[in-house]
PDB file of N, CA and C in Angstrom:
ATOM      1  N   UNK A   1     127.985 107.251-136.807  1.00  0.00           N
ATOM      2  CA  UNK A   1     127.399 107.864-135.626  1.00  0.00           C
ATOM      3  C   UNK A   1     126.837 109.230-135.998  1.00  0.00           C
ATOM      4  N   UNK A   2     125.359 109.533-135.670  1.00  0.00           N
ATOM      5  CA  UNK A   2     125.015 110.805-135.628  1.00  0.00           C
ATOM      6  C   UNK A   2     125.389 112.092-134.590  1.00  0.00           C
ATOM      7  N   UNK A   3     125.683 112.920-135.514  1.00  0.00           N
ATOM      8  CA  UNK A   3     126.300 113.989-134.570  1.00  0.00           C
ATOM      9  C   UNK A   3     124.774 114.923-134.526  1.00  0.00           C
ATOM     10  N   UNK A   4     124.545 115.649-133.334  1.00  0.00           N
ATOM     11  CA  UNK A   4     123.470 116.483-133.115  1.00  0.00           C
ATOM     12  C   UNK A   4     124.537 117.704-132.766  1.00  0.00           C
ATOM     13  N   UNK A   5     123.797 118.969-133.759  1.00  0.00           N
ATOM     14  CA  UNK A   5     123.912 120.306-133.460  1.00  0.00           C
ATOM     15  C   UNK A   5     122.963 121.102-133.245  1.00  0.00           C
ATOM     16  N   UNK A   6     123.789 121.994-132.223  1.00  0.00           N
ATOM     17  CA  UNK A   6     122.131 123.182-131.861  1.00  0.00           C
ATOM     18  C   UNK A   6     122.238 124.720-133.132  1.00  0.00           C
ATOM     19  N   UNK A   7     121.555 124.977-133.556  1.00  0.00           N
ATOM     20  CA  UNK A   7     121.831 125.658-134.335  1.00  0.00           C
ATOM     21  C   UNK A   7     120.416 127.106-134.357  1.00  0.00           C
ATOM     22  N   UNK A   8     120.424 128.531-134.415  1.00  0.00           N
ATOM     23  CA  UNK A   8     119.630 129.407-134.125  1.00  0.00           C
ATOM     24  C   UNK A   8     119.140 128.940-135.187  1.00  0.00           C
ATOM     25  N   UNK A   9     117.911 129.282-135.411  1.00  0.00           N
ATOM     26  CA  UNK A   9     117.140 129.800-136.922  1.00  0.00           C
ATOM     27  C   UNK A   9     115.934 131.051-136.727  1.00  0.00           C
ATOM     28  N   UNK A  10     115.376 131.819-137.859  1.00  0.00           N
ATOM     29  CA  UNK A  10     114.612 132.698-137.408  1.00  0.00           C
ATOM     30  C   UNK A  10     113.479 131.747-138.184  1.00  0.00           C
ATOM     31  N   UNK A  11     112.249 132.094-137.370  1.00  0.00           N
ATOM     32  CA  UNK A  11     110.839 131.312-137.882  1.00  0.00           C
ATOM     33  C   UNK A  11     110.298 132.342-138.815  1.00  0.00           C
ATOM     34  N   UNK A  12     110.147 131.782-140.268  1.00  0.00           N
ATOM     35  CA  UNK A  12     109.771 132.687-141.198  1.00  0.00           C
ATOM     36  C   UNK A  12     108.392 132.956-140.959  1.00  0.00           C
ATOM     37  N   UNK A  13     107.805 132.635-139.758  1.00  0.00           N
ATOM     38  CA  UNK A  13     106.333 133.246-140.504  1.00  0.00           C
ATOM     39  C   UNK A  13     106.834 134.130-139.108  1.00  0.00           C
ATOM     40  N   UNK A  14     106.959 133.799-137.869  1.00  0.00           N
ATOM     41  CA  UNK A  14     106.954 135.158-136.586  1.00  0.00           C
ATOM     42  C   UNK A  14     108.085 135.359-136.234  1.00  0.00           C
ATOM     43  N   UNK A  15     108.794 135.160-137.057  1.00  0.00           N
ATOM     44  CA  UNK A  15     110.662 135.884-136.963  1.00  0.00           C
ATOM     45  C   UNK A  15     111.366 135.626-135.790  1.00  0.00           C
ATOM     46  N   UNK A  16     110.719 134.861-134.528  1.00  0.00           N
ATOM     47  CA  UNK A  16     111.398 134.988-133.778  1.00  0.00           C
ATOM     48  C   UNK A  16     112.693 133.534-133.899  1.00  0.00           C
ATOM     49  N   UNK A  17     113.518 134.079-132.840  1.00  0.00           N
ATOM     50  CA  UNK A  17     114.864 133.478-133.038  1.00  0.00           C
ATOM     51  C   UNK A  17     114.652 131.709-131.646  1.00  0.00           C
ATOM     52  N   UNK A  18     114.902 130.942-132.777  1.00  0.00           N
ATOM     53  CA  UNK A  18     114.618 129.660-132.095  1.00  0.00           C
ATOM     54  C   UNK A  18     115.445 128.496-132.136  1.00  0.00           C
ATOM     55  N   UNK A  19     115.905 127.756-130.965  1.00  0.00           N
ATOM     56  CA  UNK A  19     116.796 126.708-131.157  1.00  0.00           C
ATOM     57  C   UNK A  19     116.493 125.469-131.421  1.00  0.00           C
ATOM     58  N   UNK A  20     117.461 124.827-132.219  1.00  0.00           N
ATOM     59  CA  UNK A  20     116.485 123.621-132.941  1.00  0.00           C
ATOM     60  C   UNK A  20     117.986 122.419-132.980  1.00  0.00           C
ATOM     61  N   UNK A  21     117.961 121.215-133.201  1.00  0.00           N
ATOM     62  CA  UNK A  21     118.782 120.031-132.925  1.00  0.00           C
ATOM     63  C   UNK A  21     118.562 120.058-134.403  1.00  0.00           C
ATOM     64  N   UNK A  22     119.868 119.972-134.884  1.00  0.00           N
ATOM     65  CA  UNK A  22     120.364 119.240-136.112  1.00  0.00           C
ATOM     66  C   UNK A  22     121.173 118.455-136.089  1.00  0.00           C
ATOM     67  N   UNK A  23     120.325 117.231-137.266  1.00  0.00           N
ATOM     68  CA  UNK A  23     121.273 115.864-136.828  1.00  0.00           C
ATOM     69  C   UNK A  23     122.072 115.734-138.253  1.00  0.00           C
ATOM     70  N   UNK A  24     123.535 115.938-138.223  1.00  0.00           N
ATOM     71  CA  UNK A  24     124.400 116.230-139.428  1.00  0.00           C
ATOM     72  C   UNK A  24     124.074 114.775-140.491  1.00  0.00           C
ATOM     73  N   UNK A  25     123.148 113.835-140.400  1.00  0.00           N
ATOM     74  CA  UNK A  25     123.017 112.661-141.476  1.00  0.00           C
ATOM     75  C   UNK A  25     121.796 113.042-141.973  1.00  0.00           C
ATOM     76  N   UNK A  26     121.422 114.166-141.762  1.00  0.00           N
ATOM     77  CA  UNK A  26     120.287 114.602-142.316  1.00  0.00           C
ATOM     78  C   UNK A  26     120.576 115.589-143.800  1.00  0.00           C
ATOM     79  N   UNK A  27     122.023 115.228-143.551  1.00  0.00           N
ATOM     80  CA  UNK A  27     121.947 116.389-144.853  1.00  0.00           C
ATOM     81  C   UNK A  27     121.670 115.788-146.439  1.00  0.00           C
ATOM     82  N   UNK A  28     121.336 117.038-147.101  1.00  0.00           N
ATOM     83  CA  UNK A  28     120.488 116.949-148.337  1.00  0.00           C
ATOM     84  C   UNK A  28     119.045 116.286-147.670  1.00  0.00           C
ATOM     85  N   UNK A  29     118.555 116.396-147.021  1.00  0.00           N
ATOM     86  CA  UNK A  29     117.606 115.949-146.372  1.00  0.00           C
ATOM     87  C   UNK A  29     116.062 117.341-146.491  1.00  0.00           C
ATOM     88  N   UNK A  30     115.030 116.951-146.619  1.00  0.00           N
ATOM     89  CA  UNK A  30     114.224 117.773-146.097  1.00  0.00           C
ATOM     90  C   UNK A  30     113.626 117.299-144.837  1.00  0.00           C
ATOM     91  N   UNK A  31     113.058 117.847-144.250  1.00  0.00           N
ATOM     92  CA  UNK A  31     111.755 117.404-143.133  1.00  0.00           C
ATOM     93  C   UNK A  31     111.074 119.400-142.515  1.00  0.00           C
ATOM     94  N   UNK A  32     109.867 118.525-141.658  1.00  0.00           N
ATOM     95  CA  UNK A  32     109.463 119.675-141.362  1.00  0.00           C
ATOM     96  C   UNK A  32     109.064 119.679-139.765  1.00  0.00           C
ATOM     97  N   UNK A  33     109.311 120.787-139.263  1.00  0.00           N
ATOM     98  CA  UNK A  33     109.538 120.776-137.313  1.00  0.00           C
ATOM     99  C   UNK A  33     108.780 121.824-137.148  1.00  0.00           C
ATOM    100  N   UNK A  34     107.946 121.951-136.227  1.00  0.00           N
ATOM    101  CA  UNK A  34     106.820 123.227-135.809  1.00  0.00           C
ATOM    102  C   UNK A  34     107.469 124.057-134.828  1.00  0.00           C
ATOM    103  N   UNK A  35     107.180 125.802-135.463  1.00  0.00           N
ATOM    104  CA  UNK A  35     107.969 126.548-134.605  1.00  0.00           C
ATOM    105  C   UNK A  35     107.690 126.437-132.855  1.00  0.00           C
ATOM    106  N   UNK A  36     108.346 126.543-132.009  1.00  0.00           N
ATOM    107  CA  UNK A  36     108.508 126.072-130.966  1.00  0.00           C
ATOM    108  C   UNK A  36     107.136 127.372-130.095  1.00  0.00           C
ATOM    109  N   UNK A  37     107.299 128.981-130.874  1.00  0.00           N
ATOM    110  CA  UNK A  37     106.687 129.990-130.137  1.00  0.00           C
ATOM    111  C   UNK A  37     105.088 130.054-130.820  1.00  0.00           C
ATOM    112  N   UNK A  38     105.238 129.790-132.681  1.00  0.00           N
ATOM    113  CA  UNK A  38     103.830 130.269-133.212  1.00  0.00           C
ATOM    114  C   UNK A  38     103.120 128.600-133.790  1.00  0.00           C
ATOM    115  N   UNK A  39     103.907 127.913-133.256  1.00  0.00           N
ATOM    116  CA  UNK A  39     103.272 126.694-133.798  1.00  0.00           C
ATOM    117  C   UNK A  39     102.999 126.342-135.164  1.00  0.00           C
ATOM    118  N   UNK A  40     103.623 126.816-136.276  1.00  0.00           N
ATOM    119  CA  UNK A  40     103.559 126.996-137.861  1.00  0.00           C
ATOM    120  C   UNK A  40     104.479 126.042-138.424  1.00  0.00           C
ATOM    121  N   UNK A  41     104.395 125.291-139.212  1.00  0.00           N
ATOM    122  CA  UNK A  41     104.840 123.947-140.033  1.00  0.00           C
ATOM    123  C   UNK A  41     106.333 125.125-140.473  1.00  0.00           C
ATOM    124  N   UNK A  42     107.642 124.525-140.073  1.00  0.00           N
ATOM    125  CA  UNK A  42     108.664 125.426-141.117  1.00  0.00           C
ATOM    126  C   UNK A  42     109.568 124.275-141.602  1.00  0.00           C
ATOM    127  N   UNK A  43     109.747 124.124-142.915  1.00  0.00           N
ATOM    128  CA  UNK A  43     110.234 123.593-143.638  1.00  0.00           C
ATOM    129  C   UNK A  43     111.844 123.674-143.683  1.00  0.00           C
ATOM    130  N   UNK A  44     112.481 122.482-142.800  1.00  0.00           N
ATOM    131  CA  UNK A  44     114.009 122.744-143.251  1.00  0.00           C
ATOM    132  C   UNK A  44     114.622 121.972-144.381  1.00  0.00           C
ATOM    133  N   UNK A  45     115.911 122.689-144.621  1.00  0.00           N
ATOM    134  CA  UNK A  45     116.560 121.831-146.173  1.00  0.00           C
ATOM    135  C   UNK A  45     117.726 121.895-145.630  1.00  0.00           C
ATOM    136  N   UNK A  46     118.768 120.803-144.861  1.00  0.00           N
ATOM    137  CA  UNK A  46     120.217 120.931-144.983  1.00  0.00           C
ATOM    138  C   UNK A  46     121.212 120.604-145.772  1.00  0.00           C
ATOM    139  N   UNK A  47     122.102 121.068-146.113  1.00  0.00           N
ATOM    140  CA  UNK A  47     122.810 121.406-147.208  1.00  0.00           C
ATOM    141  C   UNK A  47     124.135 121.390-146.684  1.00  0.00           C
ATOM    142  N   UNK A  48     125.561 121.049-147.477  1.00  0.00           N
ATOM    143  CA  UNK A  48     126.474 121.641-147.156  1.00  0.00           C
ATOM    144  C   UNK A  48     127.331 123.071-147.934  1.00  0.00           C
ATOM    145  N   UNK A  49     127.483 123.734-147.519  1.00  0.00           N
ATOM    146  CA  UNK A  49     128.229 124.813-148.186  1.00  0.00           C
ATOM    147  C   UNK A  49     129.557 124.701-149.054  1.00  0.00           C
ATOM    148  N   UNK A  50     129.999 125.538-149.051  1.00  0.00           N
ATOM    149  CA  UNK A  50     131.299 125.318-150.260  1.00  0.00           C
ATOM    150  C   UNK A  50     132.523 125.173-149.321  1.00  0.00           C
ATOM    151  N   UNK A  51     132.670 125.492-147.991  1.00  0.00           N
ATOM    152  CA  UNK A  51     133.624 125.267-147.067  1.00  0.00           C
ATOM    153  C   UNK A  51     133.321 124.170-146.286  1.00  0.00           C
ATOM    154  N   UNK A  52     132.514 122.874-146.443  1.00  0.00           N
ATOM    155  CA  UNK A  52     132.328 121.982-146.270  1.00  0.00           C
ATOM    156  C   UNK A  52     131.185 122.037-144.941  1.00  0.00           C
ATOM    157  N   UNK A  53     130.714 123.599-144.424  1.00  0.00           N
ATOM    158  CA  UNK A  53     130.049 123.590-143.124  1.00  0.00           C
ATOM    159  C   UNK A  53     128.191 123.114-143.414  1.00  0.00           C
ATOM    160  N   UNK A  54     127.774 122.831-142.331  1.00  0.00           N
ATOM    161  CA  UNK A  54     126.359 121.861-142.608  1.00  0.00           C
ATOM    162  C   UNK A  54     125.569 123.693-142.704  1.00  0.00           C
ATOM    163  N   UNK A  55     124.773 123.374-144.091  1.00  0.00           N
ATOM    164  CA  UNK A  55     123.964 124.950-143.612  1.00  0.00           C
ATOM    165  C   UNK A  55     122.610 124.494-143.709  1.00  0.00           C
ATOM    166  N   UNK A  56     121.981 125.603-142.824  1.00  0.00           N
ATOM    167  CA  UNK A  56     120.441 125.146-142.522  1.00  0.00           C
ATOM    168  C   UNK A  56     119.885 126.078-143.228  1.00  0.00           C
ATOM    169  N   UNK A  57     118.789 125.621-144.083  1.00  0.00           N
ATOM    170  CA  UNK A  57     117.877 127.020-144.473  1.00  0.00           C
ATOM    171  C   UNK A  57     116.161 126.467-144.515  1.00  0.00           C
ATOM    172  N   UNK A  58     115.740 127.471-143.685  1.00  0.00           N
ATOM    173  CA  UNK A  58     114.210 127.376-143.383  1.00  0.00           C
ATOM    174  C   UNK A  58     113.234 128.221-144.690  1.00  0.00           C
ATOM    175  N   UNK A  59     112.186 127.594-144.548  1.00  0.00           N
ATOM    176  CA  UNK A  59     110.844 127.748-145.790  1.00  0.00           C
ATOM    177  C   UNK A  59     109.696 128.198-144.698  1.00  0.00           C
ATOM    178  N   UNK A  60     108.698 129.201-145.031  1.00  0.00           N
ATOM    179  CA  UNK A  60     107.601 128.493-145.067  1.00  0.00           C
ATOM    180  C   UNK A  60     106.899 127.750-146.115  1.00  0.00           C
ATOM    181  N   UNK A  61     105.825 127.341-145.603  1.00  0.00           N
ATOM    182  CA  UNK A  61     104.466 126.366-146.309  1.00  0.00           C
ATOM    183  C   UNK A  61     104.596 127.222-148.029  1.00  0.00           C
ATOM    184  N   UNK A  62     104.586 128.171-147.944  1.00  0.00           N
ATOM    185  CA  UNK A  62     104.294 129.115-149.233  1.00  0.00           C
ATOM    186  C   UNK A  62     105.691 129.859-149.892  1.00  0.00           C
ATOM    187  N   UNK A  63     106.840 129.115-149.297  1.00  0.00           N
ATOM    188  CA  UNK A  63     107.780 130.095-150.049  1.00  0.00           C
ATOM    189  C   UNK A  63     108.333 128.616-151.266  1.00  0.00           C
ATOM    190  N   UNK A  64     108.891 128.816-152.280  1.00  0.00           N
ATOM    191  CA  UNK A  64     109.023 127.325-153.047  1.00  0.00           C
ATOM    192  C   UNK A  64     111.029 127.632-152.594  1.00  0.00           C
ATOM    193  N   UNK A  65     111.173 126.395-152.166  1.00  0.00           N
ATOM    194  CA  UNK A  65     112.591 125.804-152.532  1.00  0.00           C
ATOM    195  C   UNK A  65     112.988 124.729-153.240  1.00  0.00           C
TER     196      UNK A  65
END
């Protein structure tokens, strides 16, 4: 069963602070979701951390991960 979390992120190209659904079977996963305020492609990568928690980290188009 997929679990959905709401989780903040800041939009790397207009910084502002935005809520976004993460679905925890996505991890090691990429995909890409358009900021909700500037409309800009942001690239997520979920990951799990070393304390087993799901971590989110956002790209833009031009940063390399």
């Amino acid at each position: 069963m997929n679990q959905l979390t709401e989780q903040s992120i800041n939009c790397p190209y207009c910084g502002e602070t935005i809520d976004v659904l993460i679905d925890s079977a996505d991890l090691e996963q990429h995909y890409i979701e358009d900021c909700q305020v500037c409309c800009k492609p942001i690239n997520f990568l979920l990951s799990e951390n070393a304390q087993g928690e799901l971590a989110v980290n956002v790209y833009s188009d031009d940063e390399v991960f």
